[in-house]
Protein backbone atom coordinates (compact mmCIF):
# COMPACT_ATOMS: atom_id res chain seq x y z
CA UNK A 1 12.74 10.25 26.32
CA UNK A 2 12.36 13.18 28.26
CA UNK A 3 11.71 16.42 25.70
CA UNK A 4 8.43 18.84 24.83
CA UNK A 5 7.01 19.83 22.23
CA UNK A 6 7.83 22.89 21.00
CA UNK A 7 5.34 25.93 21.10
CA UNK A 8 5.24 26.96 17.71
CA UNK A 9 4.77 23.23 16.18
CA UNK A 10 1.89 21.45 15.63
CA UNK A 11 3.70 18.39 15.85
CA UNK A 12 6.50 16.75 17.29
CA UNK A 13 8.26 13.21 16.10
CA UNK A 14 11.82 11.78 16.47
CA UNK A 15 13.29 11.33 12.87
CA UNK A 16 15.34 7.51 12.07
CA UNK A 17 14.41 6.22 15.72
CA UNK A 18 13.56 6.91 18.82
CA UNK A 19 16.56 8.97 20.68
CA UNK A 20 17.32 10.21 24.03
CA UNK A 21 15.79 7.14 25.74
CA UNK A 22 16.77 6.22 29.08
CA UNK A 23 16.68 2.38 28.98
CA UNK A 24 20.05 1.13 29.20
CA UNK A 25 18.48 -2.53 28.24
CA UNK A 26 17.52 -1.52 24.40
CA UNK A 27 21.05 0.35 23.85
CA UNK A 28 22.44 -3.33 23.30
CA UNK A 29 18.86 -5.19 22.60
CA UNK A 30 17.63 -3.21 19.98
CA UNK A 31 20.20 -3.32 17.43
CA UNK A 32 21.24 -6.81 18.07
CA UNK A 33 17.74 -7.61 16.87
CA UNK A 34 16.93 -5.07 14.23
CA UNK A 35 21.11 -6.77 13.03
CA UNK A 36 19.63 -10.23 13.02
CA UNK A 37 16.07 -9.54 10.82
CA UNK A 38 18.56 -7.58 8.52
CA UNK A 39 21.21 -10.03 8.07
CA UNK A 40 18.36 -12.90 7.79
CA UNK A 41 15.77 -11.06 5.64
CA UNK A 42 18.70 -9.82 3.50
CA UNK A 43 19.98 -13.57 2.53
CA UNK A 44 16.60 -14.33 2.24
CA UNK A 45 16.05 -12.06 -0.83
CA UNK A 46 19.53 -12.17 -2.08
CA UNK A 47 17.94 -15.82 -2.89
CA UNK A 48 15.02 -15.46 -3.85
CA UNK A 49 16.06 -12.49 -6.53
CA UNK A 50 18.80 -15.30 -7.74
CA UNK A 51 16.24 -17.74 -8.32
CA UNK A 52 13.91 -15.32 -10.29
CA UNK A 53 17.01 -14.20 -12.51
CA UNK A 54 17.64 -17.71 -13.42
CA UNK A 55 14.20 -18.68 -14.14
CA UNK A 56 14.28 -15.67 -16.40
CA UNK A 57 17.52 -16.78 -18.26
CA UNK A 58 15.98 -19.74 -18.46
CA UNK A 59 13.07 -18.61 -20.30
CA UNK A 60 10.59 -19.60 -17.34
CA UNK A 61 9.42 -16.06 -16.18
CA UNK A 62 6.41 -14.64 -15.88
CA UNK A 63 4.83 -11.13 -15.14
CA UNK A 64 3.96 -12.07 -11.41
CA UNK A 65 7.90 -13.07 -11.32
CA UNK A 66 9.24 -9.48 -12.17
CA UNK A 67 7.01 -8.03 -9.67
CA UNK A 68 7.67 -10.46 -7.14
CA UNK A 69 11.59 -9.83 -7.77
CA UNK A 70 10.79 -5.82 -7.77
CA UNK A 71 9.15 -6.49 -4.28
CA UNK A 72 12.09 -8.31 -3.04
CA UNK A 73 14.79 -5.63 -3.99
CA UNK A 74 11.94 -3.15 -2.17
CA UNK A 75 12.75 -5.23 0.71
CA UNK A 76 16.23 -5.80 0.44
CA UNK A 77 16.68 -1.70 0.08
CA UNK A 78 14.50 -1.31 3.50
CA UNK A 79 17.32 -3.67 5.33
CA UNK A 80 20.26 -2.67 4.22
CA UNK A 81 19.76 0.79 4.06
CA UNK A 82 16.91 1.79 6.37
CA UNK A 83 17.27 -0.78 9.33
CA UNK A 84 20.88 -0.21 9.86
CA UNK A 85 20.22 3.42 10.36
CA UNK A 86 17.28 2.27 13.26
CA UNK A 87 19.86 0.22 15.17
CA UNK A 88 22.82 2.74 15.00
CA UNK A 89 20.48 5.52 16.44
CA UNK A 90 19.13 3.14 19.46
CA UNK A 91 22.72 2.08 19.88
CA UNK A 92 23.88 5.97 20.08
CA UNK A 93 20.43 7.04 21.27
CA UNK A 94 21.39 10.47 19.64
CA UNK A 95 21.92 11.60 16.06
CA UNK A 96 25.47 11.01 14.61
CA UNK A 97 24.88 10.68 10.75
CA UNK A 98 24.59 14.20 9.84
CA UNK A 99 22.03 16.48 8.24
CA UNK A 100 21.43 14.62 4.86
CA UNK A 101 20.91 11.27 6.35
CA UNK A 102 18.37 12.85 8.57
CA UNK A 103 16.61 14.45 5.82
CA UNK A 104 15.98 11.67 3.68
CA UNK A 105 15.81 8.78 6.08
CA UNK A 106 12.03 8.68 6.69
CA UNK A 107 11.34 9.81 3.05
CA UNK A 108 13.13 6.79 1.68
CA UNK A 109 11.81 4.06 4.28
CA UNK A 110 8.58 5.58 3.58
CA UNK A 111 8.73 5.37 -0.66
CA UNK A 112 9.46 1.68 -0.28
CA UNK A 113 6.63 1.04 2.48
CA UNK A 114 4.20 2.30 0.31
CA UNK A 115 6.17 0.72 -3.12
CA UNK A 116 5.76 -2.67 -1.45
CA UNK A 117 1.59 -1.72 -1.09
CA UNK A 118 1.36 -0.49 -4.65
CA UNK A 119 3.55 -3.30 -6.45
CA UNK A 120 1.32 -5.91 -4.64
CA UNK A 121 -1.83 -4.62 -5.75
CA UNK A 122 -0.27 -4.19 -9.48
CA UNK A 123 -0.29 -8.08 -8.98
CA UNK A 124 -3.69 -8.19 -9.29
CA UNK A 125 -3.28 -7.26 -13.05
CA UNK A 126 -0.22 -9.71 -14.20
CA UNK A 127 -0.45 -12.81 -15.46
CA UNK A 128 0.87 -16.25 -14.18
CA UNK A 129 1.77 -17.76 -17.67
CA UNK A 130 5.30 -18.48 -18.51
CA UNK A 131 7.02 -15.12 -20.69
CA UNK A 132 8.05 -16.33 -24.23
CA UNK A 133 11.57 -15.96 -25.14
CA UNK A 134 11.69 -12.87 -28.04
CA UNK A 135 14.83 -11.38 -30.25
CA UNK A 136 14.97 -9.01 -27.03
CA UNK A 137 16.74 -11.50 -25.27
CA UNK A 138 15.98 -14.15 -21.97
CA UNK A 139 14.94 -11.46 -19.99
CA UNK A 140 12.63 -9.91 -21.77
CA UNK A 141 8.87 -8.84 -20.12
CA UNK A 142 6.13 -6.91 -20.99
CA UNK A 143 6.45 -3.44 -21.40
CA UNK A 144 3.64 -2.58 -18.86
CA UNK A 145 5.65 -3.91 -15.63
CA UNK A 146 8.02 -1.07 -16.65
CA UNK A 147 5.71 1.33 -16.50
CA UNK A 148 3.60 0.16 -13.76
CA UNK A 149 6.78 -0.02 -11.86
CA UNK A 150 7.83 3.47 -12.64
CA UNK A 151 4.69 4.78 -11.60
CA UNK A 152 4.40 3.01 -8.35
CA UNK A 153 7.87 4.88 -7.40
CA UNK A 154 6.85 8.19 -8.77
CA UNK A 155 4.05 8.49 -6.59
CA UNK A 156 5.43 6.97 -3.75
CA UNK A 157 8.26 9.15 -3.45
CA UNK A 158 6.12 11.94 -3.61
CA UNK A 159 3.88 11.13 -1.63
CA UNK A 160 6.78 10.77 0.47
CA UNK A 161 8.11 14.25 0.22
CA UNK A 162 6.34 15.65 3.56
CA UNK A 163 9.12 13.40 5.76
CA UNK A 164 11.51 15.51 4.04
CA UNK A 165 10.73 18.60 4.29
CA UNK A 166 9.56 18.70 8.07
CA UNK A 167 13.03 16.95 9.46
CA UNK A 168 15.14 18.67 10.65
CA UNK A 169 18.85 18.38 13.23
CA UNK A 170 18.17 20.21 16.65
CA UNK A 171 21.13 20.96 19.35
CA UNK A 172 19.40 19.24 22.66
CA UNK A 173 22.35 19.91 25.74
CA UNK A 174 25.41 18.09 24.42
CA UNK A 175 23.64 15.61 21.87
CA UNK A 176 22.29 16.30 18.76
CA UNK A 177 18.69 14.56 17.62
CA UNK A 178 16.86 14.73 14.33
CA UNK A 179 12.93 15.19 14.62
CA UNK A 180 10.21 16.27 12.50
CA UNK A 181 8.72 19.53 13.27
CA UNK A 182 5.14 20.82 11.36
CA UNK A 183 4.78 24.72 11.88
CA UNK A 184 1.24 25.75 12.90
CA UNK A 185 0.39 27.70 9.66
CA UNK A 186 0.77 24.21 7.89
CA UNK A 187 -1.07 22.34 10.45
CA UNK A 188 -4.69 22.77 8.55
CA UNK A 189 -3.26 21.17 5.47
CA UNK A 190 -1.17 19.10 6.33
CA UNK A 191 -4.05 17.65 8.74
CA UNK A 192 -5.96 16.70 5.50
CA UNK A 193 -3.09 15.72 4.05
CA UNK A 194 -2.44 12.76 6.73
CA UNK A 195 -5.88 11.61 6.68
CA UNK A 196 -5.75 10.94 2.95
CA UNK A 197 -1.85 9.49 2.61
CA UNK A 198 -2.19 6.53 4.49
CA UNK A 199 -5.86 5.32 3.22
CA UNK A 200 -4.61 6.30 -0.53
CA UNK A 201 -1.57 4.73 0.20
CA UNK A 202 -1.82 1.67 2.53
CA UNK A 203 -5.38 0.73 3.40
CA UNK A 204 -7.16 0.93 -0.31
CA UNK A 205 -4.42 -0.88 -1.88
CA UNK A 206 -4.39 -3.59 0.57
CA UNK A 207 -7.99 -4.17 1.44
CA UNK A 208 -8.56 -4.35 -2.71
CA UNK A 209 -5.42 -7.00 -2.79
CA UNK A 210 -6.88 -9.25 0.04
CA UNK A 211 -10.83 -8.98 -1.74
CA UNK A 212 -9.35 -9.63 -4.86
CA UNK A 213 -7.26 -12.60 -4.00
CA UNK A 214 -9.89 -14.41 -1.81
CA UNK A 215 -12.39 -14.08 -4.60
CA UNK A 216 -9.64 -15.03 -7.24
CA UNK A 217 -8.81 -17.69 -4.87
CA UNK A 218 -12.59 -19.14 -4.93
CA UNK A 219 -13.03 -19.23 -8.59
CA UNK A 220 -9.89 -21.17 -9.20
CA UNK A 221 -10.46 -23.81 -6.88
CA UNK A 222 -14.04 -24.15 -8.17
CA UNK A 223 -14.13 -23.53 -11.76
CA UNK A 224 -10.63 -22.78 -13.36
CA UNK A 225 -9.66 -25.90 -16.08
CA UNK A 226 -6.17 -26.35 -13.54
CA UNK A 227 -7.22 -25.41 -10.06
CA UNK A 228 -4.18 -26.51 -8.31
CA UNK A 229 -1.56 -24.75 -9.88
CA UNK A 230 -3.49 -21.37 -9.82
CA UNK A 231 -4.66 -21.80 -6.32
CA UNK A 232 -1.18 -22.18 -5.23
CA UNK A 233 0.33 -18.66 -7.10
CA UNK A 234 -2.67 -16.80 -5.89
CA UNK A 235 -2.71 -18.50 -2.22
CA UNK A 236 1.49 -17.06 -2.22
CA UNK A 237 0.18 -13.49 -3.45
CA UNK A 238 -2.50 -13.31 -0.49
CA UNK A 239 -0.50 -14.52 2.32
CA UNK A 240 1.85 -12.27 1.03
CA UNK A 241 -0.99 -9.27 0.61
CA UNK A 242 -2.35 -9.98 4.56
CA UNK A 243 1.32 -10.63 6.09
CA UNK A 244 2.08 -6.49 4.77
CA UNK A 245 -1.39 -5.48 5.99
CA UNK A 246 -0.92 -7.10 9.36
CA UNK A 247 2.28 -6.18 10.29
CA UNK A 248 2.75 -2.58 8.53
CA UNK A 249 -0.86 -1.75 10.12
CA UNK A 250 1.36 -0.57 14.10
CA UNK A 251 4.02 1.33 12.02
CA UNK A 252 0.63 3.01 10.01
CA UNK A 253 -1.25 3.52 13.18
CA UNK A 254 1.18 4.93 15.33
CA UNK A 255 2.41 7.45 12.58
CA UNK A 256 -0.96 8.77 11.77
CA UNK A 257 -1.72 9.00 15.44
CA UNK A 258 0.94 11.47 16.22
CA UNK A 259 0.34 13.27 13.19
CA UNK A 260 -3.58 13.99 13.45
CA UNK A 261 -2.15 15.72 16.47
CA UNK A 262 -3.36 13.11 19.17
CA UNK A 263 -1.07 12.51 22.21
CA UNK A 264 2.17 10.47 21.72
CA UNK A 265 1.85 6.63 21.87
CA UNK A 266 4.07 5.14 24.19
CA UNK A 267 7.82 4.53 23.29
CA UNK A 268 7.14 0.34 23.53
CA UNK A 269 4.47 0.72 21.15
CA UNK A 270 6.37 2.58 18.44
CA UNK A 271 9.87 0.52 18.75
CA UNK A 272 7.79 -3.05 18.66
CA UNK A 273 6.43 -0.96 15.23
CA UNK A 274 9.58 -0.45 13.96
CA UNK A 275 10.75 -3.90 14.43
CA UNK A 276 7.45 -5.28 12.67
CA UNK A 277 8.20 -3.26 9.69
CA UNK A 278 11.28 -4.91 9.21
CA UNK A 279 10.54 -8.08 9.87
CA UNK A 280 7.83 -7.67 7.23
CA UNK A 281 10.87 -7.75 4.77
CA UNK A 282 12.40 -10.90 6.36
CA UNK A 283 9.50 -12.86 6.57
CA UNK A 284 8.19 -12.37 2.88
CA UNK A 285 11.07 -14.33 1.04
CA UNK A 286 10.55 -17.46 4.09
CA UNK A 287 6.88 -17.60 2.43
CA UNK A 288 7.80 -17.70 -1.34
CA UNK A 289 10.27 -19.93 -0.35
CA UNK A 290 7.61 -22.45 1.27
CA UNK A 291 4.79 -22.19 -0.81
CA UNK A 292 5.29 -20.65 -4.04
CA UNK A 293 6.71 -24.06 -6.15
CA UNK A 294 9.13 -22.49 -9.06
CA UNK A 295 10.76 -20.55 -5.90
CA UNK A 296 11.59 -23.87 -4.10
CA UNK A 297 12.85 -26.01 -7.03
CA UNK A 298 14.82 -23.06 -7.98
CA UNK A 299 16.48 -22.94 -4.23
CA UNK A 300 16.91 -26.61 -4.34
CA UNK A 301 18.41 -26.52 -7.46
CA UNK A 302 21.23 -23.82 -6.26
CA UNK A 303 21.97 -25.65 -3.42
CA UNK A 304 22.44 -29.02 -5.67
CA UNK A 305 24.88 -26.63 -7.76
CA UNK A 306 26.70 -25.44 -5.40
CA UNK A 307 27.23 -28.93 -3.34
CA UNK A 308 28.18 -30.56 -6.82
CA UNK A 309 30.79 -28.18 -7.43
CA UNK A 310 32.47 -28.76 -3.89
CA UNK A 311 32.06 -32.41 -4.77
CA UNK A 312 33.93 -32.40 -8.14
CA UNK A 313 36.57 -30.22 -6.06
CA UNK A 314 37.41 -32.82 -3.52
CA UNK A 315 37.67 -35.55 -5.87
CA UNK A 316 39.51 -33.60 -8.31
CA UNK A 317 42.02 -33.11 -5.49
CA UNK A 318 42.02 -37.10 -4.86
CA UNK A 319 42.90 -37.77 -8.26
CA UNK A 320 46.21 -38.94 -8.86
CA UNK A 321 47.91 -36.63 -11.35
CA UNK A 322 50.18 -37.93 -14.46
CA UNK A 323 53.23 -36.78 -16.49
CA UNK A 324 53.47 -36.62 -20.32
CA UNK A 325 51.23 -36.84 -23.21
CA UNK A 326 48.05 -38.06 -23.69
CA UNK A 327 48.40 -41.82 -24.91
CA UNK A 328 52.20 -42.27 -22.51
CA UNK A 329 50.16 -41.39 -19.72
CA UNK A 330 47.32 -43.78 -21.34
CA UNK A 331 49.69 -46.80 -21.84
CA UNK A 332 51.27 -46.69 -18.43
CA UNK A 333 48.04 -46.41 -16.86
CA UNK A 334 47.45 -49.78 -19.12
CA UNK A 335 50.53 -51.19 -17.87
CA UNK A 336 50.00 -50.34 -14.02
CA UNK A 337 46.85 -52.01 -14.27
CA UNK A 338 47.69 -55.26 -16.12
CA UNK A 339 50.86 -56.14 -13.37
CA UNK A 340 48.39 -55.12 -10.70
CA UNK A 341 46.16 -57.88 -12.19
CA UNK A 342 48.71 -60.52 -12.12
CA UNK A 343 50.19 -59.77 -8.81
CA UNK A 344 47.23 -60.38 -7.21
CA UNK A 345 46.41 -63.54 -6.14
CA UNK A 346 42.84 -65.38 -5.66
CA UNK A 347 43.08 -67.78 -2.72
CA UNK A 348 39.94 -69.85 -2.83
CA UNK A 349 41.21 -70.68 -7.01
CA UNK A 350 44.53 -71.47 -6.36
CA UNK A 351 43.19 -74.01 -3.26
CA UNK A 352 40.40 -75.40 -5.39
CA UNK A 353 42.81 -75.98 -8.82
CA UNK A 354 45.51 -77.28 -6.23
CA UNK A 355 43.13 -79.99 -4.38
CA UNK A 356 42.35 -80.85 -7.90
CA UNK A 357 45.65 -81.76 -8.98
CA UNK A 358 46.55 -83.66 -5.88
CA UNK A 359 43.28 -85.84 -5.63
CA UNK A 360 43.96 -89.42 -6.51
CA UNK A 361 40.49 -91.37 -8.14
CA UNK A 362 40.72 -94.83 -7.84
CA UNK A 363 37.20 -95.28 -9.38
CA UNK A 364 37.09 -96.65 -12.27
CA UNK A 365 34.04 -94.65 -13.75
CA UNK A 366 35.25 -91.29 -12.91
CA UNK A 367 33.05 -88.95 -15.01
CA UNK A 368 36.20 -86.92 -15.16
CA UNK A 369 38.64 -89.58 -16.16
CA UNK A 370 41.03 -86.73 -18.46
CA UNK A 371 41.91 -85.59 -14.96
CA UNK A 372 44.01 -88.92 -13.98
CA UNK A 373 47.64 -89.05 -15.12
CA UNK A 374 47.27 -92.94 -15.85
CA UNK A 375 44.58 -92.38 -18.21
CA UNK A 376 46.36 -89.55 -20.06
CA UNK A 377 49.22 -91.64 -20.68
């Protein structure tokens, strides 16, 4: 990664990736891996947002379940439409998706980073009781979760806006890369501006979500009438609350490092950032998959549906098929049946009934005495 920073910026930053390096190793390493968390982390949500979507038909949803689906199509928009740009820009290590894509990439990634922060900390206000079904239909929810959820994007997308408006495409030799370039008149600003976007944004919202949860978590195993049930919803929501502070807190770091003007962190530090991120949206469906309950008897019961239906296939297929009405095929299936039953033959009768008939009882008080022909005659 051999390139300076320009005089007349303030700052200098590769746009969708890091380009022009000159590892040969993470042209193929790279993208396999960023492929596999997306292909993984994507069936993972896939799942869990069919589980919540039956649950809701079923008129078992709850306000913690439409933010915990909104947070999984978060995710699932970060790998299929973020990560695949990572991994075609290491693969290239250039820029080959044109000015647009360039523009927006960051912007977007960044509106669902800090969506996934502000949904989780909206958690904090939902309840974990089942939604009754209304004349609005089975999936009807409060009408607060659609605003909430509105407002979370609103701000995050502007908050956002910056990564837009500072990337540009710039000719370097034969290759083209996309960066993000601050001018120097913006620099005072803009300096503020990153001090205040990532606590507003990522470490408010999470340290509150972690307090809350841990002292939420405390007062429902101690005192709450049904501690076990609660526990478990609110242990989900904080593993889920310090897995996103953990391993979004490199990606965090190493932006606001580079844009408070300090000198660039090394390349290893901001790809194994970049991979954390996304595996922050892989890993959150394998824990509300393990430990939140109504996600697990929901996957079990898919998989029983889906196994059942290749079951009734097969033996469908092994089923003899018949010609005619209803009662014909009925009375010949009668009919098969009753010559099968006297074709067969039962060995040990037929011996016993035979040795009967040819067993000769010269006693006179044979408590069977009907069975000698002398008698009977």
């Amino acid at each position: 990664m051999d390139i300076e920073r320009p005089a007349n910026v303030s700052f200098f930053d590769f746009v969708g990736g890091v380009q022009l390096l000159q590892w040969e190793d993470t042209r193929t390493a790279v993208p396999v891996l960023l492929i596999g968390i997306c292909v993984s982390g994507a069936v993972g949500n896939l799942l869990v947002l069919l589980i919540f979507i039956r649950d809701f038909r079923n008129g078992r949803g709850s306000e913690v379940k439409a933010l915990l689906a909104s947070l999984a199509s978060t995710d699932l928009a970060i790998l299929l439409l973020c990560a695949p740009v990572r991994a075609l820009t290491y693969y290239k290590q250039s820029w080959t998706l044109g000015g647009f894509v360039c523009r927006t990439t960051d912007w977007f990634q960044h509106s669902c980073v800090v969506a996934k922060t502000l949904i989780l900390a909206v958690t904090t206000r939902a309840k974990h009781n089942l939604v009754p079904r209304t004349d609005a239909g089975p999936l009807y929810s409060p009408t607060w979760i659609h605003g909430a959820l509105m407002s979370v994007w609103i701000v995050s997308m502007m908050f956002s806006i910056p990564q837009m408006l500072f990337a540009s495409l710039v000719p370097y030799g034969s290759e083209t890369i996309c960066v993000s370039e601050m001018p120097v008149c913006a620099s005072a600003f803009m300096s503020l501006f990153y001090k205040i976007y990532p606590t507003v944004t990522f470490a408010l919202p999470v340290i509150f979500t972690l307090a809350y949860y841990t002292k939420t978590l405390y007062t429902a195993v101690n005192h709450a009438p049904s501690p076990r049930h609660q526990s478990k919803v609110i242990l989900v929501l904080l593993c889920l609350s310090g897995e996103l502070g953990l391993m979004l807190l490199p990606e965090w770091g190493t932006f606001t490092w580079i844009r408070l003007g300090y000198n660039k962190p090394p390349v290893g530090l901001l790809m194994f950032a970049q991979i954390l991120l996304y595996a922050c949206s892989s890993l959150s469906p394998v824990i509300l998959m393990t430990m939140y309950d109504d996600v697990r008897r929901g996957l079990v019961a898919i998989w029983l549906v889906f196994t059942c239906r290749g079951k009734k296939r097969a033996s469908c297929e092994g089923c003899p098929k018949t010609e005619g009405n209803g009662p014909e095929a009925g009375a010949n299936a009668v009919a098969n049946a009753v010559s099968q039953e006297k074709e067969k033959t039962f060995p040990d009768v037929e011996h016993f009934w035979t040795g009967r008939r040819n067993t000769h009882v010269d006693d006179e008080h044979d408590p069977v005495p009907w069975e000698r022909e002398e008698k009977m005659l």
